[in-house]
N, C-alpha and C. Protein backbone atom coordinates (compact mmCIF):
# COMPACT_ATOMS: atom_id res chain seq x y z
N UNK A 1 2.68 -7.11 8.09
CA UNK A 1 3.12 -6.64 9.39
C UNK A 1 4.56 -7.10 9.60
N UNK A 2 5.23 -5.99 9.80
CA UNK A 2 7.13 -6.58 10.57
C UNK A 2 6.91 -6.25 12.16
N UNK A 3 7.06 -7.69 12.49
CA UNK A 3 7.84 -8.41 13.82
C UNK A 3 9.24 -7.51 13.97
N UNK A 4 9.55 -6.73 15.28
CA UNK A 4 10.59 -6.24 15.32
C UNK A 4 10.64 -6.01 16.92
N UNK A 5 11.62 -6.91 17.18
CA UNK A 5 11.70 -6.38 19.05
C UNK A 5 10.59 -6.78 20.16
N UNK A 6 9.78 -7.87 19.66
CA UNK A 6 8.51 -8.44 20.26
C UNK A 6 7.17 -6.84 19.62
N UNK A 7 7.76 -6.17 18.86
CA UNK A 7 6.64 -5.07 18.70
C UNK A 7 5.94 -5.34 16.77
N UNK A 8 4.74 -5.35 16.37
CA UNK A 8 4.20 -5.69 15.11
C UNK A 8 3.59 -4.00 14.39
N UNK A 9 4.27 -3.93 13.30
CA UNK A 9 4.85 -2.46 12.60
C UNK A 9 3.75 -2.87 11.35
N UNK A 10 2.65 -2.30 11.21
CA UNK A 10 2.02 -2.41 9.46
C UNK A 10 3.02 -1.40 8.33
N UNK A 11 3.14 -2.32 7.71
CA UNK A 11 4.10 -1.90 6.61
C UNK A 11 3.67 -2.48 5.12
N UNK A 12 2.40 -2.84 5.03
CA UNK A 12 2.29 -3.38 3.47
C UNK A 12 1.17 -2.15 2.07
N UNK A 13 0.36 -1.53 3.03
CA UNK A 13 -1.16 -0.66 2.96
C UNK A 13 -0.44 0.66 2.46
N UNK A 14 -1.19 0.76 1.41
CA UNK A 14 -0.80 2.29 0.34
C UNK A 14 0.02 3.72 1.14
N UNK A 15 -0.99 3.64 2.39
CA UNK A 15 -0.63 4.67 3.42
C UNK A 15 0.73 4.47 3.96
N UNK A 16 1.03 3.54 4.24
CA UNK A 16 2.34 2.97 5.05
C UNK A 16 3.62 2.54 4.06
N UNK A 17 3.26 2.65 2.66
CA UNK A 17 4.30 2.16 1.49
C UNK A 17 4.74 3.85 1.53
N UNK A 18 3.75 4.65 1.21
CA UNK A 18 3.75 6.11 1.23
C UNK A 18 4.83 7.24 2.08
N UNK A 19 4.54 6.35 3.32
CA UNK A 19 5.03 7.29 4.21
C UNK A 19 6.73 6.79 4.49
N UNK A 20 6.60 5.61 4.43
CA UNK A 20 8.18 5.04 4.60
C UNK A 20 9.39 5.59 3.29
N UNK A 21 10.26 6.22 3.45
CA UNK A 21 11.04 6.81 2.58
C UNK A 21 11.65 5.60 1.79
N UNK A 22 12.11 5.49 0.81
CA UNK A 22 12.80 4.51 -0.78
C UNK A 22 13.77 3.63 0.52
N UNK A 23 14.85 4.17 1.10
CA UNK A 23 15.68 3.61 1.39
C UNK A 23 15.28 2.80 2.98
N UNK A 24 14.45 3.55 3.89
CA UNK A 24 13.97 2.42 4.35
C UNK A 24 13.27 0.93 4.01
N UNK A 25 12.21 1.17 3.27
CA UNK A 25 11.20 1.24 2.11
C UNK A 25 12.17 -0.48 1.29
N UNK A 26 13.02 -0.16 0.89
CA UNK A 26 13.98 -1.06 0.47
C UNK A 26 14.19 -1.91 1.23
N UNK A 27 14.80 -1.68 2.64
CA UNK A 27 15.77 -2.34 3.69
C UNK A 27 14.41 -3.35 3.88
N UNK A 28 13.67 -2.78 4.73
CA UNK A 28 12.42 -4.06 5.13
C UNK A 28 11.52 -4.42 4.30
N UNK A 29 11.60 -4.62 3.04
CA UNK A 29 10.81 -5.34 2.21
C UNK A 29 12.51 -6.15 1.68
N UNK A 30 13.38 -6.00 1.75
CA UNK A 30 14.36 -6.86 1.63
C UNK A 30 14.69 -7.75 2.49
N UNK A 31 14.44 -7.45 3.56
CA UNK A 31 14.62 -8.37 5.00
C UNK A 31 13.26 -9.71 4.82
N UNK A 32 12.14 -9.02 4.50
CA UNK A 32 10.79 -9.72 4.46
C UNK A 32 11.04 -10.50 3.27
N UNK A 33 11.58 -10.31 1.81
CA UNK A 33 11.52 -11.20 1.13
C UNK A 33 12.32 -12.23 1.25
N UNK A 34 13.85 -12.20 1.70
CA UNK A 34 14.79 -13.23 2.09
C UNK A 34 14.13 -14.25 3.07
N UNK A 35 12.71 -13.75 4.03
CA UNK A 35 12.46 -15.00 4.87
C UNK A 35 11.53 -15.57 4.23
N UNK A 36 11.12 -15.33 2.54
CA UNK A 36 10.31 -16.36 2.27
C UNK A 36 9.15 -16.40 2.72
N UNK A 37 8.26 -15.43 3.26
CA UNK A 37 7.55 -15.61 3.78
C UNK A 37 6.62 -15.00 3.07
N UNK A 38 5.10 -15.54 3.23
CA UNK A 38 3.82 -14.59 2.27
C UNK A 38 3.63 -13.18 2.78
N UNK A 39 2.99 -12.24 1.88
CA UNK A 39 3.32 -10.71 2.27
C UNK A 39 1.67 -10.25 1.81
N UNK A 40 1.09 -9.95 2.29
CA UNK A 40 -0.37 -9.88 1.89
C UNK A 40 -0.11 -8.15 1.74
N UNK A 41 -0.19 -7.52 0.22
CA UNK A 41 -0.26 -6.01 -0.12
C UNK A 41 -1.54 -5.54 -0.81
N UNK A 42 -2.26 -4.83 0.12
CA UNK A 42 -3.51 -4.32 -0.27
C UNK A 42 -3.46 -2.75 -0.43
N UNK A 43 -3.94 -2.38 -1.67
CA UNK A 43 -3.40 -0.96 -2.32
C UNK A 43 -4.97 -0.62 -2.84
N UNK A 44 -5.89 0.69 -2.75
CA UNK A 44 -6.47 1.09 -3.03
C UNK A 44 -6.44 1.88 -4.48
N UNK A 45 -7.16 1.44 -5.48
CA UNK A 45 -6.76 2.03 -6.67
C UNK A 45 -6.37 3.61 -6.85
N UNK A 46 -6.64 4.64 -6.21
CA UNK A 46 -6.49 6.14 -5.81
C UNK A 46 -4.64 5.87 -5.25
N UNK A 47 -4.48 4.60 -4.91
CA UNK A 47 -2.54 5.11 -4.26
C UNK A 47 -1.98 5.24 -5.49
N UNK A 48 -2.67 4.66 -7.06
CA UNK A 48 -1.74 4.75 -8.06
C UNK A 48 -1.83 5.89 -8.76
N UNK A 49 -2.86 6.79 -8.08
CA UNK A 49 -2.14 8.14 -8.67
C UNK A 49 -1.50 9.25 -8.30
N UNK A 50 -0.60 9.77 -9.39
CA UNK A 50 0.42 10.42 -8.75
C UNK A 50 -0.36 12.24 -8.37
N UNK A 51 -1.36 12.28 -8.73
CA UNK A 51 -2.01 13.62 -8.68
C UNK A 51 -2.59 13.75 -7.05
N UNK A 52 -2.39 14.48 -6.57
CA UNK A 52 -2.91 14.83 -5.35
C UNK A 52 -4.23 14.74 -5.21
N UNK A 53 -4.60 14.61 -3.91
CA UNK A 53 -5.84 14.16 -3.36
C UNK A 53 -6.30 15.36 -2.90
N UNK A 54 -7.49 15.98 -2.73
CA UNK A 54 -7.88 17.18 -2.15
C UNK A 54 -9.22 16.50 -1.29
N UNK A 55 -8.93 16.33 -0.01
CA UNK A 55 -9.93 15.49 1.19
C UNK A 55 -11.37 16.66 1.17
N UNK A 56 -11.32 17.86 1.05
CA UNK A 56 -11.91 18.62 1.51
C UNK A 56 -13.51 18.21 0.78
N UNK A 57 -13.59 17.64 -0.52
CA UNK A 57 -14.95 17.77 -1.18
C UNK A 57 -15.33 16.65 -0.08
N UNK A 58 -15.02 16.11 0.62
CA UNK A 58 -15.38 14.71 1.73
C UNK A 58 -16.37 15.47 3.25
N UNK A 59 -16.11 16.95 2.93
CA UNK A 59 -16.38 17.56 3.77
C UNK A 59 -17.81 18.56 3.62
N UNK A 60 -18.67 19.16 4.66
CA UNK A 60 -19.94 20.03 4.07
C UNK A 60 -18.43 21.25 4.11
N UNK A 61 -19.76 22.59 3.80
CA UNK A 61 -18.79 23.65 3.50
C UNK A 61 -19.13 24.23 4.92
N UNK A 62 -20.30 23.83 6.09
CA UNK A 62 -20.03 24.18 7.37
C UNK A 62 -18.47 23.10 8.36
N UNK A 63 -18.36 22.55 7.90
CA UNK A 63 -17.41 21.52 8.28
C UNK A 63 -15.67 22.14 7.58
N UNK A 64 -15.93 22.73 6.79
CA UNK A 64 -14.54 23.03 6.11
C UNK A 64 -14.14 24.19 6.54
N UNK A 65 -15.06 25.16 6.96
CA UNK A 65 -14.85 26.56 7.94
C UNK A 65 -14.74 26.38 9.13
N UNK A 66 -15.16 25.09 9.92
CA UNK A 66 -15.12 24.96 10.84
C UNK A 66 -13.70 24.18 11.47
N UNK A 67 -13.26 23.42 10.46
CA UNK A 67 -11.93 22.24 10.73
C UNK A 67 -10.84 22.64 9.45
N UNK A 68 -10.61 23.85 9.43
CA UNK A 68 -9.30 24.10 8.71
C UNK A 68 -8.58 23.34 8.79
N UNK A 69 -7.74 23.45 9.89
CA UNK A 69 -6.58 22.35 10.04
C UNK A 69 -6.37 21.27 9.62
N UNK A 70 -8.34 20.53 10.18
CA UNK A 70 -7.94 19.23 10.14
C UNK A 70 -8.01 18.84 8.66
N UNK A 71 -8.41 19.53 8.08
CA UNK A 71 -8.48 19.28 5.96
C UNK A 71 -6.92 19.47 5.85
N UNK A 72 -6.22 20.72 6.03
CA UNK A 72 -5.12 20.67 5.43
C UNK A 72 -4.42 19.63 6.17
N UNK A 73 -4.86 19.16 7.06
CA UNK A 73 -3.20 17.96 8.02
C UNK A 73 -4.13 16.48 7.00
N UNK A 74 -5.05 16.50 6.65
CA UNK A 74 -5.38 15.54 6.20
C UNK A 74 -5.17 15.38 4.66
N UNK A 75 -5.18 16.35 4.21
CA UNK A 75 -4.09 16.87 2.44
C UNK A 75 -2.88 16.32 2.42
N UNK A 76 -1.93 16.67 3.71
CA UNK A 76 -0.77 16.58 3.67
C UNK A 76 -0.30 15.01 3.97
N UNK A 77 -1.32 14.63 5.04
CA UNK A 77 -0.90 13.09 5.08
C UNK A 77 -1.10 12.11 3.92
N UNK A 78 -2.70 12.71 3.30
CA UNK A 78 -3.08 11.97 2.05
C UNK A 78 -2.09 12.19 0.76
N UNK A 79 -1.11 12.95 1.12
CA UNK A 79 -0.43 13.30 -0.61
C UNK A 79 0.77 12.93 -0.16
N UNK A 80 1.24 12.92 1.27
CA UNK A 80 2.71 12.73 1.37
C UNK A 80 3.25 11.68 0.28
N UNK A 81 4.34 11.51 -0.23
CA UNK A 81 4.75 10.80 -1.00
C UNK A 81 4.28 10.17 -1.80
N UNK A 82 2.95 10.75 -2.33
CA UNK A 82 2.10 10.05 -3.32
C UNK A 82 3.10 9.59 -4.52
N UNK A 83 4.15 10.18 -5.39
CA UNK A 83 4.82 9.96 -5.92
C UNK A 83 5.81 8.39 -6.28
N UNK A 84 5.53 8.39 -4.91
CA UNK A 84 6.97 7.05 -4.62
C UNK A 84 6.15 5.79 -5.03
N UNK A 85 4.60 5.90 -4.71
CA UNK A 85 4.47 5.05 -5.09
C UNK A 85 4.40 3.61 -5.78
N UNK A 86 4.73 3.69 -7.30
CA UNK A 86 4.69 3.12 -8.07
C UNK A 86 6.32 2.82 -8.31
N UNK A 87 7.01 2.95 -8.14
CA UNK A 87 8.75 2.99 -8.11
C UNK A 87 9.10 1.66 -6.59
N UNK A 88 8.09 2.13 -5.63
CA UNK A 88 7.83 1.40 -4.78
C UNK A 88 7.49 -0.52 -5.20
N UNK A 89 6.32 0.03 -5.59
CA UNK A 89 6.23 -1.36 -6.37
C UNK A 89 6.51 -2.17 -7.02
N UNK A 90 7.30 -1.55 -8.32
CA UNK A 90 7.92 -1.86 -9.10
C UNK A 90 9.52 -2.97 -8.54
N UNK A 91 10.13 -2.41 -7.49
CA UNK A 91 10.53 -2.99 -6.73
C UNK A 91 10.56 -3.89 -6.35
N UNK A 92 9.19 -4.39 -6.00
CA UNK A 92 8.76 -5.52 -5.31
C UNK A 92 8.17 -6.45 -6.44
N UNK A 93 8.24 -5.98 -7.45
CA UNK A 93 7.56 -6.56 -8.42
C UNK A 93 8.92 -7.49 -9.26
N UNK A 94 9.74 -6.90 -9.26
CA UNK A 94 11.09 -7.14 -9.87
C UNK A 94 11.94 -8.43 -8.96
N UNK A 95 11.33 -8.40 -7.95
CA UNK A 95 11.76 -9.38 -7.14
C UNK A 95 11.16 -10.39 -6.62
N UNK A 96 9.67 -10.41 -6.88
CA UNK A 96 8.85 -11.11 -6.25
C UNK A 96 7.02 -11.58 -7.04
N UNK A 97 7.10 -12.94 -7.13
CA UNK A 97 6.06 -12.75 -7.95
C UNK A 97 5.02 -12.94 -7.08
N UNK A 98 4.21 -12.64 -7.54
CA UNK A 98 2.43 -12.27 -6.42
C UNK A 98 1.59 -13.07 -7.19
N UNK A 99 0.47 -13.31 -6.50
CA UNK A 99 -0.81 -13.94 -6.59
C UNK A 99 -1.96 -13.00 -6.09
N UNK A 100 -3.08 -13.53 -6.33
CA UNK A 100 -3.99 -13.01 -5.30
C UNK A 100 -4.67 -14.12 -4.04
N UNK A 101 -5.08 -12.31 -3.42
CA UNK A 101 -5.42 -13.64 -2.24
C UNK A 101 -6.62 -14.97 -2.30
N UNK A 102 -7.52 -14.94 -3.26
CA UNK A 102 -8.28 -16.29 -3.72
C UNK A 102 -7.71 -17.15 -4.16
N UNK A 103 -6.28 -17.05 -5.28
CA UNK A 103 -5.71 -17.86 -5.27
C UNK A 103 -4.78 -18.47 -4.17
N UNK A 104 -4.29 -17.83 -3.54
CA UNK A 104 -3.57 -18.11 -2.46
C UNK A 104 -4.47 -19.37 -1.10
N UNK A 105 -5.46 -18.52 -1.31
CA UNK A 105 -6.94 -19.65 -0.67
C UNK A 105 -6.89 -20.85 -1.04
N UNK A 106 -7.11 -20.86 -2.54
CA UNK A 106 -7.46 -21.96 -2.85
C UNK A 106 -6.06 -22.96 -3.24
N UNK A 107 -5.02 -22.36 -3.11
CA UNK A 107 -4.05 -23.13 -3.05
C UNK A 107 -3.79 -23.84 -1.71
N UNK A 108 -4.33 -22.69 -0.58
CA UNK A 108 -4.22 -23.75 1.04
C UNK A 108 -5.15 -24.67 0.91
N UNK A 109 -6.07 -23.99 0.30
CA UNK A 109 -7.41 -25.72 0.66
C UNK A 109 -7.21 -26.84 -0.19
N UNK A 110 -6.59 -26.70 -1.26
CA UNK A 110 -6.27 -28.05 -2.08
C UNK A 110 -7.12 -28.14 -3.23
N UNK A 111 -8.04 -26.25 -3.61
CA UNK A 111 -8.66 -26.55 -4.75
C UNK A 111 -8.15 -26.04 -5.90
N UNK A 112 -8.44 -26.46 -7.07
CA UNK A 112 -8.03 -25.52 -8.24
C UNK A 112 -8.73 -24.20 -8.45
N UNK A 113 -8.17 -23.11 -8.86
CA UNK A 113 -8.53 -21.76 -8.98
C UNK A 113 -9.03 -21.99 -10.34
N UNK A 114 -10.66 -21.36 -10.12
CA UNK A 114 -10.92 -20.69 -11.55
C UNK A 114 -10.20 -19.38 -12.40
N UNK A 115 -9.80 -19.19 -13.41
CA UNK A 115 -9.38 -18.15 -14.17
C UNK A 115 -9.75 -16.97 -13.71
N UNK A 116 -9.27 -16.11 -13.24
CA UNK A 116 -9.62 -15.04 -13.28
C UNK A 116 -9.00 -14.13 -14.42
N UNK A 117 -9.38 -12.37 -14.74
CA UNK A 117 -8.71 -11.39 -15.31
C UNK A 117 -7.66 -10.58 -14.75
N UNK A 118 -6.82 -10.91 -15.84
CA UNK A 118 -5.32 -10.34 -15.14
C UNK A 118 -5.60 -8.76 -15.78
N UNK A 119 -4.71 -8.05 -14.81
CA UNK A 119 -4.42 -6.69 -14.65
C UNK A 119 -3.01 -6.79 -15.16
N UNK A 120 -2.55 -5.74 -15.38
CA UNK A 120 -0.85 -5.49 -15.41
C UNK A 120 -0.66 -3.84 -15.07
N UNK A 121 -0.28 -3.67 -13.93
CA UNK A 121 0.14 -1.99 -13.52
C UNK A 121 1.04 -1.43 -14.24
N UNK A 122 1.97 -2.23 -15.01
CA UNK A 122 3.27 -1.41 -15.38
C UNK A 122 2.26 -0.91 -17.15
């Protein structure tokens, strides 16, 4: 979340990396990393692909004749910038090293983390 003007903006969630354009996108994850501060980014495995989403199988086929609109406004929000994604990250990745949040836990409580399995996105 960015603090801005006494007002709190979600800015970390697949949807909200998505919709913010590169060059905003840049500016406040640059502002957020200079304060040092922890950044909790939770990404649903579906934001890393670049292929479009089609909402409609989510739907009966009385429901899809019935809510045109709301399938296609829900296509368009679900795909907007699906692309940027990963360019997005990469970003943040280049500048910032991450944990997860169990480790992050168990680093506040004072315990040692068991091993977990690492991933690598790139």
């Amino acid at each position: 979340v960015l603090s801005l003007y006494g007002k709190s903006f979600p800015i970390a969630g697949g949807g909200y990396m998505r919709i913010l354009p590169m060059p905003l996108y840049r500016h406040i994850f640059t502002y957020i990393l200079k304060q040092n501060s922890d950044l909790n980014l939770y990404m649903h495995p579906y934001e890393f692909d670049n292929n479009n989403i089609d909402v409609s199988a989510n739907f009966t086929s009385k429901q899809r004749h019935q809510y045109p609109f709301r399938i296609r406004f829900d296509n368009f929000r679900w795909n907007l910038n699906r692309k940027s994604i990963t360019k997005k990250i990469r970003f943040l990745l280049e500048r910032k090293s991450f944990t997860t949040c169990y480790e992050k836990a168990m680093h506040l409580s004072g315990r040692k983390p068991v091993a977990l399995p690492s991933y690598s996105l790139l």
